[in-house]
N, C-alpha and C. Protein backbone atom coordinates (compact mmCIF):
# COMPACT_ATOMS: atom_id res chain seq x y z
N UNK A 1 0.85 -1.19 0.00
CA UNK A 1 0.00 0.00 0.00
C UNK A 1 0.89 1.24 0.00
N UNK A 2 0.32 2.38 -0.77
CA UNK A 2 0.91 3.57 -1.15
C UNK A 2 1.21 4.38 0.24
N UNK A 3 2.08 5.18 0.86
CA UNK A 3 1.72 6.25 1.64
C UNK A 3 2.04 7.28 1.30
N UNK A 4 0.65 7.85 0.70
CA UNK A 4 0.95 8.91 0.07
C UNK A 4 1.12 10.27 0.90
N UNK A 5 1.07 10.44 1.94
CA UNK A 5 1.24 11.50 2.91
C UNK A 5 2.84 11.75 3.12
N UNK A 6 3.91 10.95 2.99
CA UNK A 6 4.81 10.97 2.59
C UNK A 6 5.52 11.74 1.46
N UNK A 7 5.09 11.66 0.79
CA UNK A 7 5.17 12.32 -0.55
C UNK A 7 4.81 13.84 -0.73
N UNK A 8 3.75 14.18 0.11
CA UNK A 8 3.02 15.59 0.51
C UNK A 8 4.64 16.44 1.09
N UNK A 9 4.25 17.62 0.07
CA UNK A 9 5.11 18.86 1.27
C UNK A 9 4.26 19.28 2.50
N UNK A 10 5.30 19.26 4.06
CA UNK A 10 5.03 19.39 4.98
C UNK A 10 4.82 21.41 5.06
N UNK A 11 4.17 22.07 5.77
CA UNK A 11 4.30 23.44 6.23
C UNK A 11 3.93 23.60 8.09
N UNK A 12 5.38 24.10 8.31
CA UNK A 12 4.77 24.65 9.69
C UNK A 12 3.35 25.32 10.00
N UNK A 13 2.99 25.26 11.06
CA UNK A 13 1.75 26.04 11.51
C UNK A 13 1.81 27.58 11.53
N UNK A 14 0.76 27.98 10.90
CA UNK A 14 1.11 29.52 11.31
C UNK A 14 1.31 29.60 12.48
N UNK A 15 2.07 31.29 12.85
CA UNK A 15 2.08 31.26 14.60
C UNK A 15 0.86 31.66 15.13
N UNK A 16 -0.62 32.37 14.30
CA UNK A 16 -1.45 32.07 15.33
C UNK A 16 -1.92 30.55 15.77
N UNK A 17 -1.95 30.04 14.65
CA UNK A 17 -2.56 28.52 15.17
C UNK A 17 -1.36 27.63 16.16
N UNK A 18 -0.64 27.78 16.25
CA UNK A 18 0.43 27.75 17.33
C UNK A 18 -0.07 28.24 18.63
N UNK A 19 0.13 29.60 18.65
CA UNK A 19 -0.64 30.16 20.23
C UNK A 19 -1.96 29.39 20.68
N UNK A 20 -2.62 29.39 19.66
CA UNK A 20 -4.04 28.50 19.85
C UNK A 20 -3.62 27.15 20.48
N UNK A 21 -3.31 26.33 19.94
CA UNK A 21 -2.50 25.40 19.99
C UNK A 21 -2.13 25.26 21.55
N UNK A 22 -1.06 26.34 21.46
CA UNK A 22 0.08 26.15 22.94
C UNK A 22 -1.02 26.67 23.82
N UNK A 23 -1.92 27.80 24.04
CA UNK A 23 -2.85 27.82 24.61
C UNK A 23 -3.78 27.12 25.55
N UNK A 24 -4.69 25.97 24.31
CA UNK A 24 -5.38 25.16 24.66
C UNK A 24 -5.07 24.17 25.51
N UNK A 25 -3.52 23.95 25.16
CA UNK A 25 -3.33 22.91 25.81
C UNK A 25 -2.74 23.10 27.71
N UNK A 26 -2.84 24.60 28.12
CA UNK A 26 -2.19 25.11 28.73
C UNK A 26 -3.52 25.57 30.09
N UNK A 27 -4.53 25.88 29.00
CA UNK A 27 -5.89 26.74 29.61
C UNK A 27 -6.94 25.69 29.51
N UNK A 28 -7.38 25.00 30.55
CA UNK A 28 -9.02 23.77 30.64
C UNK A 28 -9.79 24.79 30.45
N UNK A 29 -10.45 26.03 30.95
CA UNK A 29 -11.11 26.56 30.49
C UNK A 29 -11.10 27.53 28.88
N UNK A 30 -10.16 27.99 28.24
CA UNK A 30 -9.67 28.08 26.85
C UNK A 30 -10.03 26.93 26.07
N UNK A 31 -9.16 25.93 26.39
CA UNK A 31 -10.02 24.48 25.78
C UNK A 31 -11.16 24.32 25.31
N UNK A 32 -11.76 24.69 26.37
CA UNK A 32 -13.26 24.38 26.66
C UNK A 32 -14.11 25.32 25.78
N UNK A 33 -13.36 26.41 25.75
CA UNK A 33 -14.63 27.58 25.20
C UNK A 33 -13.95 27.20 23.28
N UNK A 34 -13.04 26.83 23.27
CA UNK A 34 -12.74 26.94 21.88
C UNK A 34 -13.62 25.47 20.96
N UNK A 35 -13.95 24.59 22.09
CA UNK A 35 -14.59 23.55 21.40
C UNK A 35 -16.29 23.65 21.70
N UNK A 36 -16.72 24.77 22.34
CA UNK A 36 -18.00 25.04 22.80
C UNK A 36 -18.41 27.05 21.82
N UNK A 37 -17.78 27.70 21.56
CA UNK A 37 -17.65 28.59 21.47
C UNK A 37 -16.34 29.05 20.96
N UNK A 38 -16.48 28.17 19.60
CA UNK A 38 -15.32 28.92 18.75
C UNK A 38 -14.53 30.26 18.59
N UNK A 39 -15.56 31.01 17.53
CA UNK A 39 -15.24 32.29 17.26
C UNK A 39 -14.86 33.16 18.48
N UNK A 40 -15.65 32.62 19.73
CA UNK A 40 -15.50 33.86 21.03
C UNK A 40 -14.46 32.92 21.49
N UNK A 41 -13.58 32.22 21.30
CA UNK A 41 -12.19 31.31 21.37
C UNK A 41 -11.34 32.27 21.16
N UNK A 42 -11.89 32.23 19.61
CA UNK A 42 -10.43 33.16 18.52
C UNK A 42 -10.26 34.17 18.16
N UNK A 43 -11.03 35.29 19.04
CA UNK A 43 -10.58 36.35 19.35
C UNK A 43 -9.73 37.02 19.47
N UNK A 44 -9.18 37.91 18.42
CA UNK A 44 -8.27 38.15 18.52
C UNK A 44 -6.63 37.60 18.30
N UNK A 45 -7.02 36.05 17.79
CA UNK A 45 -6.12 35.70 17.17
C UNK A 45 -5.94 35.99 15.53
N UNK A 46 -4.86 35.72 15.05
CA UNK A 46 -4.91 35.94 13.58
C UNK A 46 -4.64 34.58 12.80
N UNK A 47 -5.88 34.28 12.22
CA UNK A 47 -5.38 32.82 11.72
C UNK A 47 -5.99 32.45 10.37
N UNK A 48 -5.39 31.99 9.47
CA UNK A 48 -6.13 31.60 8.02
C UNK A 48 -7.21 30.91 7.91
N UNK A 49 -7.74 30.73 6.67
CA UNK A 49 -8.52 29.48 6.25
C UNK A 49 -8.30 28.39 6.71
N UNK A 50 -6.99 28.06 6.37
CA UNK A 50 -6.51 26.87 6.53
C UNK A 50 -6.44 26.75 7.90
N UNK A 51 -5.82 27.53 8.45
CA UNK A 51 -5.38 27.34 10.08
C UNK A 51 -6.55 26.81 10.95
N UNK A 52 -8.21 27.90 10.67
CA UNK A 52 -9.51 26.87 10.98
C UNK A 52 -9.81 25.65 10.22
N UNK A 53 -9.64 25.66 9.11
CA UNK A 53 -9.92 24.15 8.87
C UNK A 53 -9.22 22.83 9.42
N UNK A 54 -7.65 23.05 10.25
CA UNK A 54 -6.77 22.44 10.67
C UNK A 54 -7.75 22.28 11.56
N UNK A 55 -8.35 23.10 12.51
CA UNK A 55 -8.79 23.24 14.50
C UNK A 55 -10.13 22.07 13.71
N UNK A 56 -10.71 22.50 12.72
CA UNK A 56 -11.40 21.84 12.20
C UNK A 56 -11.38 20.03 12.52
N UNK A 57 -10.13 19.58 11.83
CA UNK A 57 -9.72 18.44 11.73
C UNK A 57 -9.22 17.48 12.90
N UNK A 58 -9.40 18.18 14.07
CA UNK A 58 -8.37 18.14 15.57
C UNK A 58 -9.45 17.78 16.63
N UNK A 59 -9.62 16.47 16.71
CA UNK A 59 -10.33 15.46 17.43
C UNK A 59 -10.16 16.75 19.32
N UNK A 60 -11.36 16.39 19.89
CA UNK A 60 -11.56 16.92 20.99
C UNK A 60 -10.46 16.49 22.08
N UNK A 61 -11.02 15.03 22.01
CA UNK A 61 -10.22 14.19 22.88
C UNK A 61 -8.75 13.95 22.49
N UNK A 62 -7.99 14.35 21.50
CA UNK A 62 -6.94 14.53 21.10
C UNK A 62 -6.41 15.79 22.05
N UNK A 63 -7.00 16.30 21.97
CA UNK A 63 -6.01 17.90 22.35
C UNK A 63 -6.55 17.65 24.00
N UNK A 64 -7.14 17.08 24.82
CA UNK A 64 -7.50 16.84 25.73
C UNK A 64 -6.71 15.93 26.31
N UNK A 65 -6.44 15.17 25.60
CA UNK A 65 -5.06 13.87 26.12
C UNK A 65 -3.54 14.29 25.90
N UNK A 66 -3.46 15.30 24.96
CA UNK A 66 -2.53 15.80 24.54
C UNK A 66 -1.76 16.80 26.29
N UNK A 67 -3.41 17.44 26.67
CA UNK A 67 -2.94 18.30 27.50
C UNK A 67 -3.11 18.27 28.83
N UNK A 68 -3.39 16.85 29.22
CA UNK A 68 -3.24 15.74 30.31
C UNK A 68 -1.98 15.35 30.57
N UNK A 69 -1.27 14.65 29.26
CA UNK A 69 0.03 14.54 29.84
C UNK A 69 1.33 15.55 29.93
N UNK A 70 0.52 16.65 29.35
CA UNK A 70 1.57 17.62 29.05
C UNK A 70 1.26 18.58 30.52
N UNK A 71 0.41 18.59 31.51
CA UNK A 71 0.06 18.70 32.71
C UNK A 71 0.44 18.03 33.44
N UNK A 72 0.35 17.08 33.85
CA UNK A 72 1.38 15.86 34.45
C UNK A 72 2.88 15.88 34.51
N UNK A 73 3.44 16.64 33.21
CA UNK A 73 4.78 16.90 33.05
C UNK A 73 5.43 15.33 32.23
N UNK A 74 3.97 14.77 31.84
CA UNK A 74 4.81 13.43 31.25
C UNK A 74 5.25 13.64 29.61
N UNK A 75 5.27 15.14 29.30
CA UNK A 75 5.64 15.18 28.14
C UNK A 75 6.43 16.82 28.14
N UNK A 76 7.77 16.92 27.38
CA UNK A 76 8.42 18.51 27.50
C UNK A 76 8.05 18.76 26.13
N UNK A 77 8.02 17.98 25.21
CA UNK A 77 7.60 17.73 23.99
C UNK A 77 6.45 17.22 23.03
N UNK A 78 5.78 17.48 22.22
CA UNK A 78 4.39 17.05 21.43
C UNK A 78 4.48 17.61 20.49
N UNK A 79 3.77 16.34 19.48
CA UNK A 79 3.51 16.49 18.27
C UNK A 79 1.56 16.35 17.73
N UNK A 80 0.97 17.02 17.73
CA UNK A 80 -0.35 17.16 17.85
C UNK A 80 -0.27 17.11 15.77
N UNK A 81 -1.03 16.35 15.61
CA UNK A 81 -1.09 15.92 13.92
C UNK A 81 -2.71 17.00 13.43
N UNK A 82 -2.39 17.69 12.55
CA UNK A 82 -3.55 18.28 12.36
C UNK A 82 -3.53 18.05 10.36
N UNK A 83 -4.50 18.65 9.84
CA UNK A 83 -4.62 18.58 8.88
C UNK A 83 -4.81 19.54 8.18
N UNK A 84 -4.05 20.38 7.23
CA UNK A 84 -4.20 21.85 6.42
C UNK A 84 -4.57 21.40 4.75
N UNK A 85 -5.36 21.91 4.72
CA UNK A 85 -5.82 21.21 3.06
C UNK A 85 -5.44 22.96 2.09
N UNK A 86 -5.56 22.74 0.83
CA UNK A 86 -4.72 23.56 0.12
C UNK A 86 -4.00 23.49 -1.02
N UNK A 87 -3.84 24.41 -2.10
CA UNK A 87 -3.06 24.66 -3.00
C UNK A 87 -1.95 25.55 -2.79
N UNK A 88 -0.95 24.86 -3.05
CA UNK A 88 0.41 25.58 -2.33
C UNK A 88 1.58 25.56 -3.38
């Protein structure tokens, strides 16, 4: 079987979807309002098409487990997999 995701050019995250990102995983209540109350989330951040369609693609319980162990201190490091769709 092909893996074609391999083959794909990779692009860093913009840096708002980053702050979002480092944010969420930082703030239970931020978390919370960004998966209950988007737009009043992203306030004030600056972020593309793409960058919402990524938050789009980004399982709840992903960024929730993500920021369990990264609370715990069982992680200094993470790789959170999102998805940016696009002509580039």
């Amino acid at each position: 079987m092909n893996d074609t995701r391999r083959s794909r050019p990779t692009r860093p995250a913009s840096p708002g979807l980053t702050s979002v990102i480092g944010r969420a995983l930082t703030d239970e209540q931020f978390r919370e309002t960004l998966f209950q109350d988007r737009a009043a989330a992203l306030q004030g951040f600056r972020l593309t098409e793409a960058d919402l369609e990524a938050l789009d693609s980004l399982p709840r319980e992903t960024l929730d487990d993500h920021a369990r162990r990264f609370g715990e201190g069982g992680a200094t490091a993470m790789t959170i997999s999102i998805v940016i769709k696009g002509t580039f």
